[in-house]
N, C-alpha and C. Protein backbone atom coordinates (compact mmCIF):
# COMPACT_ATOMS: atom_id res chain seq x y z
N UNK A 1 0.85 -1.18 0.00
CA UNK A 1 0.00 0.00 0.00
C UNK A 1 0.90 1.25 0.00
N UNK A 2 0.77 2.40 -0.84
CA UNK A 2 1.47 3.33 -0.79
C UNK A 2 1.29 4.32 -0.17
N UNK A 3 2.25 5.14 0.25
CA UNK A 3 2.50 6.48 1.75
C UNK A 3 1.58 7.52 0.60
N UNK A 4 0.92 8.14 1.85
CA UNK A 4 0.14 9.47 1.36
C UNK A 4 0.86 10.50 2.65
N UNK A 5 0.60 11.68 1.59
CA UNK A 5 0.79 12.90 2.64
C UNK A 5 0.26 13.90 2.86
N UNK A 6 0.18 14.02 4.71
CA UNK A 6 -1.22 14.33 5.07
C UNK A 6 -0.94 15.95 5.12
N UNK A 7 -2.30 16.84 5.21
CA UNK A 7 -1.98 17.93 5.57
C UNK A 7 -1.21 18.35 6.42
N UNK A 8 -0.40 17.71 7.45
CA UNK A 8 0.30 18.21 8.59
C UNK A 8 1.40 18.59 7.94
N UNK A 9 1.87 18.13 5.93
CA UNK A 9 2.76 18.79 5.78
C UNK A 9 3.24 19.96 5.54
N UNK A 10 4.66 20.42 5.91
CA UNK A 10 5.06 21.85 6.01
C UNK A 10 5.87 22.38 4.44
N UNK A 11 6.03 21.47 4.08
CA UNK A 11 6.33 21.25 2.47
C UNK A 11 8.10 21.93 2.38
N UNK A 12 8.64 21.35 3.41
CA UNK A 12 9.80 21.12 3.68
C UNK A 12 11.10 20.29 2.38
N UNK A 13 10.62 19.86 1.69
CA UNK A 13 11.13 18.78 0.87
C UNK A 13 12.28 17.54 0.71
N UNK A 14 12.14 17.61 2.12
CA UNK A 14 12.87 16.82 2.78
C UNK A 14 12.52 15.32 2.16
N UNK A 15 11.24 15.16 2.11
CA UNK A 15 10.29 13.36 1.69
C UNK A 15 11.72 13.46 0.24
N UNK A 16 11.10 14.66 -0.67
CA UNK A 16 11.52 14.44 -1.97
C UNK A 16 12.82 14.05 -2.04
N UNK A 17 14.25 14.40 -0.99
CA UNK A 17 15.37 14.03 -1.34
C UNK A 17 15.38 12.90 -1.05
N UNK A 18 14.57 12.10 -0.22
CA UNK A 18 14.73 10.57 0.30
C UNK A 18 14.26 9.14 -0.75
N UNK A 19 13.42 10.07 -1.28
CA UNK A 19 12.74 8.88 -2.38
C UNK A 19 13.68 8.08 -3.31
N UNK A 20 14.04 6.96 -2.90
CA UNK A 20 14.47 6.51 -4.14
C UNK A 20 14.29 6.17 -5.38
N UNK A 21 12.73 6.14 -5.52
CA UNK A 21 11.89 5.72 -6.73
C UNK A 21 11.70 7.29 -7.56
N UNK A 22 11.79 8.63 -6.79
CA UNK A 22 11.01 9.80 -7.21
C UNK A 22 9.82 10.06 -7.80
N UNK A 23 9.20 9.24 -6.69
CA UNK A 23 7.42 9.41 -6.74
C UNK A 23 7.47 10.38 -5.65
N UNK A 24 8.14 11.49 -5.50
CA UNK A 24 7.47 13.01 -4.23
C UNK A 24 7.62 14.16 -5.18
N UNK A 25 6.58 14.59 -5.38
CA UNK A 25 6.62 16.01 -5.90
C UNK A 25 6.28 17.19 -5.60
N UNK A 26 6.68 18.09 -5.72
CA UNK A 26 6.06 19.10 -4.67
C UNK A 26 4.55 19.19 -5.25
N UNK A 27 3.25 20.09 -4.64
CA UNK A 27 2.37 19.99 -5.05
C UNK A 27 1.80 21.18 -4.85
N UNK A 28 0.54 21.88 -5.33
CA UNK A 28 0.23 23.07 -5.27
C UNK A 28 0.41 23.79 -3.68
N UNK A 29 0.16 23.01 -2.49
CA UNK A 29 0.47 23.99 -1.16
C UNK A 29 1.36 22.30 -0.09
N UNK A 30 1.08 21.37 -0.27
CA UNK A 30 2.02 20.43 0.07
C UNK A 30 2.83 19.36 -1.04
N UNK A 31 3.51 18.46 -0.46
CA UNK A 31 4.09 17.84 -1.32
C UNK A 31 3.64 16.30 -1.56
N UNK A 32 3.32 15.29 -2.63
CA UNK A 32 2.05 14.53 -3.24
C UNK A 32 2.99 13.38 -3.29
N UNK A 33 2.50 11.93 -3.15
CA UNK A 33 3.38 11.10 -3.48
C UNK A 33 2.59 10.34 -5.01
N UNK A 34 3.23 9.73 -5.78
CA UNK A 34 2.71 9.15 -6.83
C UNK A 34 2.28 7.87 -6.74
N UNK A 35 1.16 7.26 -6.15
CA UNK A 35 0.77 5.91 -5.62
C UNK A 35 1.02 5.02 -6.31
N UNK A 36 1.45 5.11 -8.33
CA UNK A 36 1.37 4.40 -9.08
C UNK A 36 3.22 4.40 -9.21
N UNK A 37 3.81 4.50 -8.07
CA UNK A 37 4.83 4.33 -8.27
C UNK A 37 5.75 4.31 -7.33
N UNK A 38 5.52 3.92 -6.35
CA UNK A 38 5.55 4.52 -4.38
C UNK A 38 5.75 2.88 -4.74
N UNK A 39 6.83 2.82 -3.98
CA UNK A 39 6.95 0.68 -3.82
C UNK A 39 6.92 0.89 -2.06
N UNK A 40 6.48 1.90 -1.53
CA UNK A 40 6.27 1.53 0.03
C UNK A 40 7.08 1.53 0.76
N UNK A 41 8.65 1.80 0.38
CA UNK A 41 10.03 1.46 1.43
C UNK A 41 10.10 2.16 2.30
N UNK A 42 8.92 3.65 2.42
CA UNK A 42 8.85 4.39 3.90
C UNK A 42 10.25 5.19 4.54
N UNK A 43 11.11 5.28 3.27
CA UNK A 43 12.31 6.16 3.64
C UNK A 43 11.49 7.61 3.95
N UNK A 44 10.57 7.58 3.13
CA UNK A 44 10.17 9.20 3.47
C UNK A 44 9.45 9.54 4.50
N UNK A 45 8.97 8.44 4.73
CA UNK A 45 7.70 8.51 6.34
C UNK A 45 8.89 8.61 7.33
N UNK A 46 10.36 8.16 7.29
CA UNK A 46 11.33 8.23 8.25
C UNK A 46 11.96 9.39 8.86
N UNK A 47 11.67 10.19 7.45
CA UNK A 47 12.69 11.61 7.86
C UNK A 47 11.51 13.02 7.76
N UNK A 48 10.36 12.65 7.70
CA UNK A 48 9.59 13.78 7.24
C UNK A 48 9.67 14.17 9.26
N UNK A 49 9.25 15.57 9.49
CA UNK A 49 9.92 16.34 10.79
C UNK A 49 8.54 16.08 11.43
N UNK A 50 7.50 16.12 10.59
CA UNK A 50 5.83 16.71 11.03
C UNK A 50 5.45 15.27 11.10
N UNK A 51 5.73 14.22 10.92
CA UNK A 51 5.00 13.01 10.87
C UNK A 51 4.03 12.86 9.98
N UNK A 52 3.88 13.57 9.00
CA UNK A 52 2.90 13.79 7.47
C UNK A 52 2.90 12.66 7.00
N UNK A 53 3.22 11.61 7.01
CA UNK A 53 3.70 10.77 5.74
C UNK A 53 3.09 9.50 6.53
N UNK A 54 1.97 8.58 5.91
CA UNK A 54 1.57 7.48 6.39
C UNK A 54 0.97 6.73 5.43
N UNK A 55 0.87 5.74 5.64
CA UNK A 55 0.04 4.43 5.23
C UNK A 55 -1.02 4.73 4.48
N UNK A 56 -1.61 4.61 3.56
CA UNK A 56 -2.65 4.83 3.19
C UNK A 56 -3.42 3.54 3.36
């Protein structure tokens, strides 16, 4: 199941340097993950500061 990100984000872009796949993009006021391409490894749920980043 792939990480979504929740409003708590501060749009820091911290998720985006972690991705190894580069499914994080920034997005009109936070930053979006690409579900059709997110393999789930949760590097970004690790380092995000706000805890934004979960399970969908």
């Amino acid at each position: 199941m792939p990480h979504f990100i929740t409003d708590a984000c501060i749009a820091c872009g911290t998720c985006e340097d972690e991705c190894p796949d580069e499914c994080i993009s920034e997005g009109d006021e936070i930053y979006v993950i690409d579900p059709d391409c997110c393999t789930d490894c949760g590097a970004c749920a690790a380092v995000c500061p706000e805890d934004a980043i979960i399970e969908k």
